[in-house]
PDB file of N, CA and C in Angstrom:
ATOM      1  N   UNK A   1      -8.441  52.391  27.049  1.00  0.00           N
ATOM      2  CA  UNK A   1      -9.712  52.097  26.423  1.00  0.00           C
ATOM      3  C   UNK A   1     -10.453  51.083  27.286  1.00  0.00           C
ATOM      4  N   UNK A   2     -11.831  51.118  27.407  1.00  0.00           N
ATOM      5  CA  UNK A   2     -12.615  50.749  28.531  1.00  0.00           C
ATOM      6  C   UNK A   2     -13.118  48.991  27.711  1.00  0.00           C
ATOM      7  N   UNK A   3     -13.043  48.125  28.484  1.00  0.00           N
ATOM      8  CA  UNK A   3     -13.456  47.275  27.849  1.00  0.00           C
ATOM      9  C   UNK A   3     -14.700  46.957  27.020  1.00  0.00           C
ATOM     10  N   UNK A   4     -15.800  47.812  27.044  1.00  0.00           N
ATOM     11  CA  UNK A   4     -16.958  47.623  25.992  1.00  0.00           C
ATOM     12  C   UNK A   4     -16.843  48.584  24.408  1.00  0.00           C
ATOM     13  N   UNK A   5     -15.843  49.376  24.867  1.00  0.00           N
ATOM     14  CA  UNK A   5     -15.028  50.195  23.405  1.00  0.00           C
ATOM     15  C   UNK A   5     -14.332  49.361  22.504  1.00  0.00           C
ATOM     16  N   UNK A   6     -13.414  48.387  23.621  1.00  0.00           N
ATOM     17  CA  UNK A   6     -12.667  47.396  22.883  1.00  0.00           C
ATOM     18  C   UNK A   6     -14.067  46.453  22.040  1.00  0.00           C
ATOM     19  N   UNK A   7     -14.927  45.900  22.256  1.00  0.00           N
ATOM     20  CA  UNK A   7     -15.929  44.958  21.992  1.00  0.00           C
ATOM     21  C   UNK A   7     -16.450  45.777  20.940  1.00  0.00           C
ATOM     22  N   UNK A   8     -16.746  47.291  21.026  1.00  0.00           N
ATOM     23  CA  UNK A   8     -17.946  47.778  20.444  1.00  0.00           C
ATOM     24  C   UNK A   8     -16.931  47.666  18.946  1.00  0.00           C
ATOM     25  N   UNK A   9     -15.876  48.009  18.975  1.00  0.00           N
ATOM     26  CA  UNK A   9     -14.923  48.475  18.056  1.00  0.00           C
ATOM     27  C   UNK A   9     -14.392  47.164  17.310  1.00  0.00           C
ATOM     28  N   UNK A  10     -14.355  46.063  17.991  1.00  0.00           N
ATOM     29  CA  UNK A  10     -14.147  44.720  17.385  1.00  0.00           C
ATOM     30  C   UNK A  10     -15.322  44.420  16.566  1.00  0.00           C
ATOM     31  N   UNK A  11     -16.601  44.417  16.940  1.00  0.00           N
ATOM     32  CA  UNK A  11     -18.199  43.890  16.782  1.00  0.00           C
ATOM     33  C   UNK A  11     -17.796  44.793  15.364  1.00  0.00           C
ATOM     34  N   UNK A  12     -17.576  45.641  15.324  1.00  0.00           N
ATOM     35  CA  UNK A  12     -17.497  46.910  14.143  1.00  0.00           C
ATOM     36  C   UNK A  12     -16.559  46.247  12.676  1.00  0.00           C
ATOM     37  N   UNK A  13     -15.635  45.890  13.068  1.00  0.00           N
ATOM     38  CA  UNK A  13     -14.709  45.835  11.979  1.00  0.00           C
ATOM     39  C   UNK A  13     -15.171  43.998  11.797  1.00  0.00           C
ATOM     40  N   UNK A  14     -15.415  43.525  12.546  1.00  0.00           N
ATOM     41  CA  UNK A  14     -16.476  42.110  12.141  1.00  0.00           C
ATOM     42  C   UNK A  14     -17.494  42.177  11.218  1.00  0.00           C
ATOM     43  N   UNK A  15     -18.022  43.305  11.312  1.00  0.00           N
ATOM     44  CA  UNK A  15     -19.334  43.398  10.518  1.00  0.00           C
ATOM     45  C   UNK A  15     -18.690  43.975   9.278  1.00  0.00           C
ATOM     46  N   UNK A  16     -17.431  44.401   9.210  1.00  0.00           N
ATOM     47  CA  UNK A  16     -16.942  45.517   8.410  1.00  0.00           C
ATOM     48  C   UNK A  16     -16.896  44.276   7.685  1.00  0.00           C
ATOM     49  N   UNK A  17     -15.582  43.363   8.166  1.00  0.00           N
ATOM     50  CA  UNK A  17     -14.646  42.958   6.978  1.00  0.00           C
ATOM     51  C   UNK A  17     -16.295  41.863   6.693  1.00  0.00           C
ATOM     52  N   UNK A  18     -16.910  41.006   7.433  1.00  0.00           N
ATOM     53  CA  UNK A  18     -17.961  39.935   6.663  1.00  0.00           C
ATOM     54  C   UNK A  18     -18.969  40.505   5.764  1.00  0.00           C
ATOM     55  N   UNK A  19     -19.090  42.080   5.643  1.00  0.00           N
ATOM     56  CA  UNK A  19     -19.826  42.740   4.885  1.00  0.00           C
ATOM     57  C   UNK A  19     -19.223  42.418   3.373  1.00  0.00           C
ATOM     58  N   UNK A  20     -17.871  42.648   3.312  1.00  0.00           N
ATOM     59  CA  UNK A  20     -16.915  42.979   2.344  1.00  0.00           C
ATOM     60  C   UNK A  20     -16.870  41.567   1.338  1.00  0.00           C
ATOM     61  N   UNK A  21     -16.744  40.441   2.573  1.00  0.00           N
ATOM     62  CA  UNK A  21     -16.593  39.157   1.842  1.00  0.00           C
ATOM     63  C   UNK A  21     -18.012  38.488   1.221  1.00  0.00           C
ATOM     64  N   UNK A  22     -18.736  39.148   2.061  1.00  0.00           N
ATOM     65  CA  UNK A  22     -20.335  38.288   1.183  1.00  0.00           C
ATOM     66  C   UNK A  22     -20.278  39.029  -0.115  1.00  0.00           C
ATOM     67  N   UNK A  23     -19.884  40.341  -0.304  1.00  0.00           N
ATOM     68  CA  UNK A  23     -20.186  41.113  -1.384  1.00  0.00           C
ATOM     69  C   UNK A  23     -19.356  40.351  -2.597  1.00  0.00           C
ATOM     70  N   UNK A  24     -18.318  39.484  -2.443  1.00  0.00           N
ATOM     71  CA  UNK A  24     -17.742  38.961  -3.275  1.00  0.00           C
ATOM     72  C   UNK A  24     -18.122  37.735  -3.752  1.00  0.00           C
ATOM     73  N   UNK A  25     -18.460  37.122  -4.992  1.00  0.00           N
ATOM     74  CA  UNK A  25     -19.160  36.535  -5.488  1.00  0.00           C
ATOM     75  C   UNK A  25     -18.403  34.990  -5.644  1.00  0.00           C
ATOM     76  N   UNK A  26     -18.671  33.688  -5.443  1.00  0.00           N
ATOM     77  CA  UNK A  26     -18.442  32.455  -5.006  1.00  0.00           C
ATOM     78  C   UNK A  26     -17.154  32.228  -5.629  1.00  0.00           C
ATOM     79  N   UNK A  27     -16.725  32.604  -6.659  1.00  0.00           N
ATOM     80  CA  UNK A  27     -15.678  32.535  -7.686  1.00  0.00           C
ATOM     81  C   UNK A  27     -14.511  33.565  -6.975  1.00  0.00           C
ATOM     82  N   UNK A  28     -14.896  34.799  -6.481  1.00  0.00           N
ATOM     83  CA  UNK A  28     -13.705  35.666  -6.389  1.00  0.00           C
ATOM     84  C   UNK A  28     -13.493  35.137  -5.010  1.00  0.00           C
ATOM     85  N   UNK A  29     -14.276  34.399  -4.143  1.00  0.00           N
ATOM     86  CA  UNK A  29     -13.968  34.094  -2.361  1.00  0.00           C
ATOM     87  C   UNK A  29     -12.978  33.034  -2.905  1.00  0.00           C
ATOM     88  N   UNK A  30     -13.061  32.137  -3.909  1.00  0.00           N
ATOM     89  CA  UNK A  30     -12.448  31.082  -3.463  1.00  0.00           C
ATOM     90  C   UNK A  30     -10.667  32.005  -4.047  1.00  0.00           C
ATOM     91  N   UNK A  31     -10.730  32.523  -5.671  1.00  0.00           N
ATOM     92  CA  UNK A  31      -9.849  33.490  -5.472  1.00  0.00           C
ATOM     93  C   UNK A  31      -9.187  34.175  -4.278  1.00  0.00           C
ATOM     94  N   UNK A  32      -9.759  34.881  -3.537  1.00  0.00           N
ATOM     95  CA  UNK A  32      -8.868  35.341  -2.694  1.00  0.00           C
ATOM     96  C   UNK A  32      -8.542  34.426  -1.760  1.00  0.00           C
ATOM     97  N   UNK A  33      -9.164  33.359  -1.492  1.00  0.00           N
ATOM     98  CA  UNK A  33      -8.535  32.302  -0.494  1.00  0.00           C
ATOM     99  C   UNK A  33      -7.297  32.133  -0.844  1.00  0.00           C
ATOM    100  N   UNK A  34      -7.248  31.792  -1.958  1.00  0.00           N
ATOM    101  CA  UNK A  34      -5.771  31.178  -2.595  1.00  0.00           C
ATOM    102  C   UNK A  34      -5.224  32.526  -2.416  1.00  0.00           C
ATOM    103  N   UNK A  35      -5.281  33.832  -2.927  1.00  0.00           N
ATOM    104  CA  UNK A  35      -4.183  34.548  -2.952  1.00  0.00           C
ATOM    105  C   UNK A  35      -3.235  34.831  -1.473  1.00  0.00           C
ATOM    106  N   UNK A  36      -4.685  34.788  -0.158  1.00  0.00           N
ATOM    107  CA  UNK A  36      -4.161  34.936   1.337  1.00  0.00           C
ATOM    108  C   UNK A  36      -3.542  33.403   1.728  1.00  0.00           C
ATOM    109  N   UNK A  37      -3.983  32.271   1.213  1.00  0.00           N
ATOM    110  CA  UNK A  37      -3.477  30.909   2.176  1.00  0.00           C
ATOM    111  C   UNK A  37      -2.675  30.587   0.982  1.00  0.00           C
ATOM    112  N   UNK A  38      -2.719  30.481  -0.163  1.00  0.00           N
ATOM    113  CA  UNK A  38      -2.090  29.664  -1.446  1.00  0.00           C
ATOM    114  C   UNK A  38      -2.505  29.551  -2.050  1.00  0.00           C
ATOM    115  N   UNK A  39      -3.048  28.508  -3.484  1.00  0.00           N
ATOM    116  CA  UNK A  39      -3.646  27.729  -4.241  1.00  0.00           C
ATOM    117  C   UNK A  39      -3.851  26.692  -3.418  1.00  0.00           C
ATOM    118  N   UNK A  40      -5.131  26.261  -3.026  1.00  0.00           N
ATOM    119  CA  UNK A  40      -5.910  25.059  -2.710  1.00  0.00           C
ATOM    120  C   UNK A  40      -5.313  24.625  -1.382  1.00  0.00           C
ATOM    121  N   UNK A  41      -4.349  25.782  -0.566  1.00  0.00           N
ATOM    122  CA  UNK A  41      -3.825  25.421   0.901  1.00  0.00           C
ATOM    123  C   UNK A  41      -5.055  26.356   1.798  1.00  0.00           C
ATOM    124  N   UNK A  42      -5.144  25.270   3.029  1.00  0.00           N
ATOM    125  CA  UNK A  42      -5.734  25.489   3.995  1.00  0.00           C
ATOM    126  C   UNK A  42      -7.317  25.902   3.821  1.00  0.00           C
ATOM    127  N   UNK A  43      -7.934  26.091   4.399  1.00  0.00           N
ATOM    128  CA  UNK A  43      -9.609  26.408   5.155  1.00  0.00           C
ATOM    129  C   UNK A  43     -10.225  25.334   3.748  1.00  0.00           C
ATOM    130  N   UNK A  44      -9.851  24.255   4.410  1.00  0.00           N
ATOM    131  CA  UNK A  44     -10.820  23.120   3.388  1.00  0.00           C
ATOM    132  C   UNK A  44     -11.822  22.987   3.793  1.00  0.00           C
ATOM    133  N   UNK A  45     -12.651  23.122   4.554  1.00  0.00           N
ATOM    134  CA  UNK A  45     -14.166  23.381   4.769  1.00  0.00           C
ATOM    135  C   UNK A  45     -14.818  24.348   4.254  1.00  0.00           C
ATOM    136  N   UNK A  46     -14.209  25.436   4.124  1.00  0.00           N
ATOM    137  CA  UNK A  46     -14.789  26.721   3.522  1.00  0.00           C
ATOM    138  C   UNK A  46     -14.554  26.576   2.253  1.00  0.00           C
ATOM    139  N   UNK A  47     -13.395  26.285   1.867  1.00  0.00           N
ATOM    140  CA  UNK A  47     -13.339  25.391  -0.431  1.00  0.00           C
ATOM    141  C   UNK A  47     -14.492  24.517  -0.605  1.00  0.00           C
ATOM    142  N   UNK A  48     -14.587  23.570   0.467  1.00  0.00           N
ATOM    143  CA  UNK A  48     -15.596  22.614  -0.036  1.00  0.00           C
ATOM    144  C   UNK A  48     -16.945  23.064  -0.418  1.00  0.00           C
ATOM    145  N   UNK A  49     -17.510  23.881   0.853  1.00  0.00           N
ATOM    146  CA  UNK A  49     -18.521  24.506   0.638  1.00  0.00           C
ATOM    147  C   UNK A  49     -18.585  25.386  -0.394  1.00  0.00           C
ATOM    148  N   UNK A  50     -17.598  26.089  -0.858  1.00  0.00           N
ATOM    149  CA  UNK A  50     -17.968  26.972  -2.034  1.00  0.00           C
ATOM    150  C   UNK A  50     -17.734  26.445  -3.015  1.00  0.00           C
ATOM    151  N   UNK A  51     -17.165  25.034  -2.957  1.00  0.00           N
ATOM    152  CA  UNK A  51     -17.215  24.591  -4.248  1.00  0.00           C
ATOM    153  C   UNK A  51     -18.275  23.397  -4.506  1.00  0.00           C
ATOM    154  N   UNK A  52     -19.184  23.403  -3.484  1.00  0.00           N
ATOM    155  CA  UNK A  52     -20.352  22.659  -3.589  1.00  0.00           C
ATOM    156  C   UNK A  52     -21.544  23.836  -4.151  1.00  0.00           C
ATOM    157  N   UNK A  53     -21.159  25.122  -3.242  1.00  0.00           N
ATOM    158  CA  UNK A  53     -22.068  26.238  -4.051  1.00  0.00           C
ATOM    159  C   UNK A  53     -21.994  26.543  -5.528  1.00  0.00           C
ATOM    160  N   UNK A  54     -20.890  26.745  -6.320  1.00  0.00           N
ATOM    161  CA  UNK A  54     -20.448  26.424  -7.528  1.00  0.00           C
ATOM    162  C   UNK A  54     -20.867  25.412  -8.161  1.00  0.00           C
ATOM    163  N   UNK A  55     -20.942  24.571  -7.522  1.00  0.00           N
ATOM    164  CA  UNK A  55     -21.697  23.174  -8.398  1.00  0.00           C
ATOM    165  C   UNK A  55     -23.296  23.663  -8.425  1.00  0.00           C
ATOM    166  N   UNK A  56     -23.803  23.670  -7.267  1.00  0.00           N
ATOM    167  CA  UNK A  56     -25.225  23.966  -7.480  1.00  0.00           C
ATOM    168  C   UNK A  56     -25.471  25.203  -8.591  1.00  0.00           C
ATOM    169  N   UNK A  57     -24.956  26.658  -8.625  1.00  0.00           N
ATOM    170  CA  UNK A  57     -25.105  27.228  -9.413  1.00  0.00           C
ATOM    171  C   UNK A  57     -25.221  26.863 -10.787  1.00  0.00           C
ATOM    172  N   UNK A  58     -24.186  25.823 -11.444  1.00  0.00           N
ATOM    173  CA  UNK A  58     -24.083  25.219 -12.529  1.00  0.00           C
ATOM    174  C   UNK A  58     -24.960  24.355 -12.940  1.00  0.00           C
ATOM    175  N   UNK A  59     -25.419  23.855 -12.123  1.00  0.00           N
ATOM    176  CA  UNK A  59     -26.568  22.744 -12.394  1.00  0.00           C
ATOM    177  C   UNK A  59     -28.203  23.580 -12.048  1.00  0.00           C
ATOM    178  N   UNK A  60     -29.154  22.972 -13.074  1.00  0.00           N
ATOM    179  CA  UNK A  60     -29.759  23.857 -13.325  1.00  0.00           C
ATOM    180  C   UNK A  60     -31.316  23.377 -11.885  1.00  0.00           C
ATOM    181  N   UNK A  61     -32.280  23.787 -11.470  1.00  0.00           N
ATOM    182  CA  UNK A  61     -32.497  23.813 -10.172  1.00  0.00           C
ATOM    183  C   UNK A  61     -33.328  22.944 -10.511  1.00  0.00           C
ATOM    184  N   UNK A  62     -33.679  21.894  -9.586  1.00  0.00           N
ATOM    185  CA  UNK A  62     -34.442  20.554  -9.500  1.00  0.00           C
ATOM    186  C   UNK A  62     -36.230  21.684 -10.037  1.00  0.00           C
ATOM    187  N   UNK A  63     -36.332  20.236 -11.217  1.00  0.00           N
ATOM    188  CA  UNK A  63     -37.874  20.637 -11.612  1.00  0.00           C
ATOM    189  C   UNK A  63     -37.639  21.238 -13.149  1.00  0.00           C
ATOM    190  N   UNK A  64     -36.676  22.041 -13.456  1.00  0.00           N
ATOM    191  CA  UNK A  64     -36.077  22.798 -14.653  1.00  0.00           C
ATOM    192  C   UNK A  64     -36.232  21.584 -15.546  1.00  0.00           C
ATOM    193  N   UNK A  65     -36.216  22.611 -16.947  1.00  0.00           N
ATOM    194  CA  UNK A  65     -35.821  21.464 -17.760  1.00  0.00           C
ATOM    195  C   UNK A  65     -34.725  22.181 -18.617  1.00  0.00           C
ATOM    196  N   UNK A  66     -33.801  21.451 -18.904  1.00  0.00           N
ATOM    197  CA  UNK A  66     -32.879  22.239 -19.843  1.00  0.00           C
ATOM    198  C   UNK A  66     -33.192  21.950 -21.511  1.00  0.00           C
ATOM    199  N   UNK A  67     -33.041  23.081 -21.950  1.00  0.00           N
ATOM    200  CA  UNK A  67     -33.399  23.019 -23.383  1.00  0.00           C
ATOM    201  C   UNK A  67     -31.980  22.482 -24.185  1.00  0.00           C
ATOM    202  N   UNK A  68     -32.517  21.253 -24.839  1.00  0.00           N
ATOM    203  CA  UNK A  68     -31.112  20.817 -26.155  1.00  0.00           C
ATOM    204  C   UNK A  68     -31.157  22.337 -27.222  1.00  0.00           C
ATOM    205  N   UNK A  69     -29.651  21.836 -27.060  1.00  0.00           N
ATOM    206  CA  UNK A  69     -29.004  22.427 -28.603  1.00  0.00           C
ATOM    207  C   UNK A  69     -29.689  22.343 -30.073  1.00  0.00           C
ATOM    208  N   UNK A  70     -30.477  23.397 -30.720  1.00  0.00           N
ATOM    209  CA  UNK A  70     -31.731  23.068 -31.528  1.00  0.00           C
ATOM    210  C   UNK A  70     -33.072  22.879 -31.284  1.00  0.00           C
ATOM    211  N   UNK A  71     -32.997  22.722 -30.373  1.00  0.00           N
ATOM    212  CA  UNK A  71     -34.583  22.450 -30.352  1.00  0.00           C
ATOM    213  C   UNK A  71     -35.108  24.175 -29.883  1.00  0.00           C
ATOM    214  N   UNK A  72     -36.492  24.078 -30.457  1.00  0.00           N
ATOM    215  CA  UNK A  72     -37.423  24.835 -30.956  1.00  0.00           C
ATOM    216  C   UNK A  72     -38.152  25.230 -29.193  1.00  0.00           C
ATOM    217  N   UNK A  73     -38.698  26.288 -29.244  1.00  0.00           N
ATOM    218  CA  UNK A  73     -39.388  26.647 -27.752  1.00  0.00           C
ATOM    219  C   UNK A  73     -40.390  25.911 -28.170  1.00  0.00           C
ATOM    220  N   UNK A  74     -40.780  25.497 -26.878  1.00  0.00           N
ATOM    221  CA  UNK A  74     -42.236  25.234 -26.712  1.00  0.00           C
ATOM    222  C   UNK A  74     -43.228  26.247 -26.514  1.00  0.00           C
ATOM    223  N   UNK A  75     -44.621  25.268 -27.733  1.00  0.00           N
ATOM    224  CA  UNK A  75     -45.949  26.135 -27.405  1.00  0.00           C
ATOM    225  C   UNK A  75     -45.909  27.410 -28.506  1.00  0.00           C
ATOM    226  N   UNK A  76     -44.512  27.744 -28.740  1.00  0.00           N
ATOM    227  CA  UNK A  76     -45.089  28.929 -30.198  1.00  0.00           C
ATOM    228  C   UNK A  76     -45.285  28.040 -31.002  1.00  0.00           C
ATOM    229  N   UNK A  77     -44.696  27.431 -31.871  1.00  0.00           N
ATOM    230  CA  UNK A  77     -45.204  26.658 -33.026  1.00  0.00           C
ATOM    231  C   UNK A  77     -46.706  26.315 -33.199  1.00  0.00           C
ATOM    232  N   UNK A  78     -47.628  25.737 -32.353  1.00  0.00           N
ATOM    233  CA  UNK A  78     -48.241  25.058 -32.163  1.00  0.00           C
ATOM    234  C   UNK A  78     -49.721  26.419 -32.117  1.00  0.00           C
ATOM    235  N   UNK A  79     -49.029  27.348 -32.145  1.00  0.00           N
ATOM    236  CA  UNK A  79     -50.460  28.360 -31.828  1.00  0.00           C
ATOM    237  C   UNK A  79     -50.473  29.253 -33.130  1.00  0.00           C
ATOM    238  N   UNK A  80     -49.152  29.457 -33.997  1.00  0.00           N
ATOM    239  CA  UNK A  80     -49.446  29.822 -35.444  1.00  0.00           C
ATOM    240  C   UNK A  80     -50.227  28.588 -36.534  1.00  0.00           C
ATOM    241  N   UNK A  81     -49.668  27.476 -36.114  1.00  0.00           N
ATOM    242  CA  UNK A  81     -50.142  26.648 -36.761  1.00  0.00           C
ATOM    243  C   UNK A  81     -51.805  26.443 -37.351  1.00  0.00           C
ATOM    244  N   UNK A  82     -52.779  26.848 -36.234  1.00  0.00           N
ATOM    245  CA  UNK A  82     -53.928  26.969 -35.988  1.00  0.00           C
ATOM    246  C   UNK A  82     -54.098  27.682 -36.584  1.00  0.00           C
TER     247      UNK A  82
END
């Protein structure tokens, strides 16, 4: 095999397998980390980051407001009232 077959064919299964892993959602990457390295062994840069992505998901995005438990929407009340 000619050396740009070897490349073309590597470049290939690169795109293959990083296709595969974006498709998996922040929760199942860190899952399969653990199932291939352990529970919470090895690629601690790549945990951190997804577990900084996990945090951001959870927290709701700068500017938001989160609605309490009970309380009423805003702005309907206020236009039957009239």
């Amino acid at each position: 095999m000619r050396r740009a077959e070897r490349l073309t064919q590597k470049r290939e299964r690169a795109e293959k397998t990083q296709a595969q892993w974006s498709s998996l959602s922040i929760a199942q990457q860190i899952a399969e980390l653990d199932r291939r390295l352990g529970k919470g062994q090895g690629a601690a840069k790549q945990r951190a980051r997804l577990a900084a992505l996990l945090e951001a998901e959870k927290k709701p995005a700068k500017g938001e407001k989160v609605a309490k438990e009970g309380a009423k929407p805003a702005g309907k009340d206020k236009a039957k009232a009239k």
